[in-house]
Protein backbone atom coordinates (compact mmCIF):
# COMPACT_ATOMS: atom_id res chain seq x y z
CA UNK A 1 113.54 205.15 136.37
CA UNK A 2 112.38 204.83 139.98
CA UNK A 3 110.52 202.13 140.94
CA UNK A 4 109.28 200.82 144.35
CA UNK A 5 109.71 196.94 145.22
CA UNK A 6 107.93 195.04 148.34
CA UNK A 7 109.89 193.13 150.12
CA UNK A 8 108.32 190.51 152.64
CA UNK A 9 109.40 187.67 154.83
CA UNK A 10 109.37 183.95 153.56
CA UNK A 11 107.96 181.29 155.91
CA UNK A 12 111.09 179.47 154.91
CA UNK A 13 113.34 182.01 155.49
CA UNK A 14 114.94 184.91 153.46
CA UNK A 15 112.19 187.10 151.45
CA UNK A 16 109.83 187.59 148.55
CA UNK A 17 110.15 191.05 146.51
CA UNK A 18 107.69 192.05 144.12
CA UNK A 19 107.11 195.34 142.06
CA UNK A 20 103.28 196.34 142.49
CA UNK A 21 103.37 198.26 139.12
CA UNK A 22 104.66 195.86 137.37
CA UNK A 23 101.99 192.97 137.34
CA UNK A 24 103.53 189.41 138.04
CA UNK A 25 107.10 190.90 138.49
CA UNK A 26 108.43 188.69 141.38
CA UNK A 27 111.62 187.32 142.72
CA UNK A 28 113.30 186.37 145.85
CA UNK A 29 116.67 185.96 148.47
CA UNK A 30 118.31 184.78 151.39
CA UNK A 31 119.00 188.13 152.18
CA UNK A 32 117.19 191.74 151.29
CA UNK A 33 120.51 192.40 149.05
CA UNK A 34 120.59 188.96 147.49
CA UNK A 35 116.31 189.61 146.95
CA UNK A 36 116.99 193.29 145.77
CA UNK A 37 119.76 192.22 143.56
CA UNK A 38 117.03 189.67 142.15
CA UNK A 39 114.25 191.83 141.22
CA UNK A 40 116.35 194.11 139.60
CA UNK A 41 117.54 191.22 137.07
CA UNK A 42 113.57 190.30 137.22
CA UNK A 43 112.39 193.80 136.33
CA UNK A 44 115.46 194.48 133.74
CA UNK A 45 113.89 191.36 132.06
CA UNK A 46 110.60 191.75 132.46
CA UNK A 47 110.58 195.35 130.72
CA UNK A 48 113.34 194.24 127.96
CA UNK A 49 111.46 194.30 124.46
CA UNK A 50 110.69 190.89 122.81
CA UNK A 51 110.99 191.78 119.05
CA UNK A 52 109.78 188.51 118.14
CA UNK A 53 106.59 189.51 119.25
CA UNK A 54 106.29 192.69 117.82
CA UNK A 55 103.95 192.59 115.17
CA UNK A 56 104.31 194.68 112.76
CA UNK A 57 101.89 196.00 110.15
CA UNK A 58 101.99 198.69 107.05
CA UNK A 59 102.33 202.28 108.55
CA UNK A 60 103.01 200.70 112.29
CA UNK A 61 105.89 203.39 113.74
CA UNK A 62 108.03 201.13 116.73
CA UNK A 63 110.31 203.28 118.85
CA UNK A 64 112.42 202.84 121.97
CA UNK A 65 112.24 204.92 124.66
CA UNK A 66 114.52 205.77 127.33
CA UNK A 67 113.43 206.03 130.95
């Protein structure tokens, strides 16, 4: 899966990254790799599957899918 990150500039130093299709995805560094290495954990966690909130109901089919 490709996906394409923003990084920009923090007024206090190092940067902000965000991923603009995935809403609220955000993260930050010191440095572009410490900010890339970030969002990566952020986006790995942000599209991991929270069963708990799978609901369920009679004749509801849940899959995975790989990307």
């Amino acid at each position: 899966m490709k996906l394409k990150v923003v990084l920009e500039p923090s007024d206090e130093g190092g940067y902000t990254v965000h991923v603009p299709s995935l809403p609220g995805c955000i993260s930050e560094g010191e440095s572009v790799e410490e900010a890339l290495e970030n969002i990566q954990e952020a986006i790995e966690l942000y599209l991991e599957p929270l069963e708990d909130e799978l609901i369920t109901q009679e004749g509801v089919i849940v899959r995975e899918l790989v990307l």
